[in-house]
Protein backbone atom coordinates (compact mmCIF):
# COMPACT_ATOMS: atom_id res chain seq x y z
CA UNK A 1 47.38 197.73 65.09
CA UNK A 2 46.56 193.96 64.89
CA UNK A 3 47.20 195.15 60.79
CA UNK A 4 50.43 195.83 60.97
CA UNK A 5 51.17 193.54 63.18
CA UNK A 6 49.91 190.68 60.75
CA UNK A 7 52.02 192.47 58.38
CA UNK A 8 54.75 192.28 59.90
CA UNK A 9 54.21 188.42 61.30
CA UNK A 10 53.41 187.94 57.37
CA UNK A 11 56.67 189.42 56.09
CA UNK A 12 58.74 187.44 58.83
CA UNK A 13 56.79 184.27 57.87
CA UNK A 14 57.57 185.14 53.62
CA UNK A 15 61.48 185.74 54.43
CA UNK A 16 61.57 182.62 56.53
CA UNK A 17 59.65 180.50 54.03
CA UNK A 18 61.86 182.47 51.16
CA UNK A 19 65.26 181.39 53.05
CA UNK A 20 64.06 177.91 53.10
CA UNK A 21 62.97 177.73 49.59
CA UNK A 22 66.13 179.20 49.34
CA UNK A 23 68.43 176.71 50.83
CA UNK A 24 66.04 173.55 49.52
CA UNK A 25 66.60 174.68 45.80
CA UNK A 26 70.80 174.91 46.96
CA UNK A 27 70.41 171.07 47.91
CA UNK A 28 68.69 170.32 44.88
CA UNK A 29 71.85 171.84 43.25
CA UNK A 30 74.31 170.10 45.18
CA UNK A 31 72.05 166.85 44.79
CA UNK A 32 72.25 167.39 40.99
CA UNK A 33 76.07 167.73 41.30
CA UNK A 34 76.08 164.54 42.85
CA UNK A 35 74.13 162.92 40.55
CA UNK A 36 76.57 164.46 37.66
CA UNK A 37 79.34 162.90 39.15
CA UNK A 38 77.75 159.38 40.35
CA UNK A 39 76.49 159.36 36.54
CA UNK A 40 80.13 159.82 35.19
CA UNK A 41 81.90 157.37 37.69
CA UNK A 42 79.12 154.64 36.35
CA UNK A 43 80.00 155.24 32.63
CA UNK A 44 83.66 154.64 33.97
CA UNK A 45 82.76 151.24 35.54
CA UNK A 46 80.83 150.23 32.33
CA UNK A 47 83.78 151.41 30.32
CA UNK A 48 85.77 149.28 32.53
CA UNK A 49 83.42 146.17 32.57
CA UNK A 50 83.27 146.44 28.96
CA UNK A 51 87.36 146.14 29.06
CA UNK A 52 87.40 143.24 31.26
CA UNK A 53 84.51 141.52 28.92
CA UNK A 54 86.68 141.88 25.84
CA UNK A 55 89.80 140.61 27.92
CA UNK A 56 87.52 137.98 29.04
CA UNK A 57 86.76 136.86 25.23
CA UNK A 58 90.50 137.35 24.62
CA UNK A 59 91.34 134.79 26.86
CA UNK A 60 88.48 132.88 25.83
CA UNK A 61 89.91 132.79 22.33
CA UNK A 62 93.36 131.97 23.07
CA UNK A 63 92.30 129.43 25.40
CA UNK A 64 90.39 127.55 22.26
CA UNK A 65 93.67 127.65 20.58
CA UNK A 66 96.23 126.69 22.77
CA UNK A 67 96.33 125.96 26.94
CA UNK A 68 98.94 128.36 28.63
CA UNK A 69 100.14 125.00 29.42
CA UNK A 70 99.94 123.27 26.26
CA UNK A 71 101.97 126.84 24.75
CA UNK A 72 104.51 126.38 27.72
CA UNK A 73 105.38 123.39 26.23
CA UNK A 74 105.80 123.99 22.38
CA UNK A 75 108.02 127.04 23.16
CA UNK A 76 110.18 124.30 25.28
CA UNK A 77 109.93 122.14 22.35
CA UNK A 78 110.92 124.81 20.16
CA UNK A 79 114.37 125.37 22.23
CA UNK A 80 114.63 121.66 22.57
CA UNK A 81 114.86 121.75 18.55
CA UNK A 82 117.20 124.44 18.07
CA UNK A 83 119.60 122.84 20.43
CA UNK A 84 119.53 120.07 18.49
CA UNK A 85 119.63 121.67 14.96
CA UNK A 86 122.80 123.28 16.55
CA UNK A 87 124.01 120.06 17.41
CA UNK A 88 123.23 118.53 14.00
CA UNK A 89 125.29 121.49 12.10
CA UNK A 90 128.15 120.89 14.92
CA UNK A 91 127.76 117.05 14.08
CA UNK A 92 127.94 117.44 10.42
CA UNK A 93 130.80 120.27 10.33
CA UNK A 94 132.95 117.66 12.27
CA UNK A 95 132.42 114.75 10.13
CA UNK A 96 133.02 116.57 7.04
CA UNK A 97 136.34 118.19 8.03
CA UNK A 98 137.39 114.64 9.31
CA UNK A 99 136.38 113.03 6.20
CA UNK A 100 138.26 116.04 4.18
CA UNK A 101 141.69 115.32 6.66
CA UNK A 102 140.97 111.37 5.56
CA UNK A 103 140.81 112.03 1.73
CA UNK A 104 144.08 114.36 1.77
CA UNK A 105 145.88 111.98 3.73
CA UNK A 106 144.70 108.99 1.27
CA UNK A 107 145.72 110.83 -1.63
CA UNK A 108 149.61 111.78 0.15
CA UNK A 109 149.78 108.01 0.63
């Protein structure tokens, strides 16, 4: 009797240590999930880093060319000139039809 009764401890003690095996190896799964998806959320951030680096040197290389504030200023330079090429054609338009009314009356005199 004390046979089959260590048999029968023994297969209660292999199913309980095969059900834990059992749900240990489904944790490892779900841990290696896990780790699958940690792994591709860091190659996102380093994709990401490696954008803001290169927007980074962007800046840095505009910077070396011009201030934001230094390029504020040409483009209001820039507007300041075309007003005043607009006022130089106006100018000039004026003083030549004046100076064409002048000659024609000269000429009827």
């Amino acid at each position: 009797m004390s046979t089959g009764t260590n048999q029968n401890g023994w297969n209660e003690y292999s199913r309980l240590v095969i059900s834990e095996l059992e749900r240990l190896n489904d944790g490892i799964k779900s841990l290696g999930e896990e780790m699958q998806g940690l792994k591709q959320e860091i190659t996102e951030l380093k994709t990401r880093e490696d954008n803001v680096t290169a927007l980074r040197n962007w800046k840095a290389a505009v910077d070396e060319v011009t201030s934001p504030t230094q390029l504020q200023s040409s483009l209001k330079d820039i507007q300041d000139l075309k007003t005043f090429k607009t006022q130089a054609i106006t100018v000039w338009a004026v003083v030549q039809i004046a100076f064409g009314v002048i000659v024609a009356v000269l000429r009827l005199l």
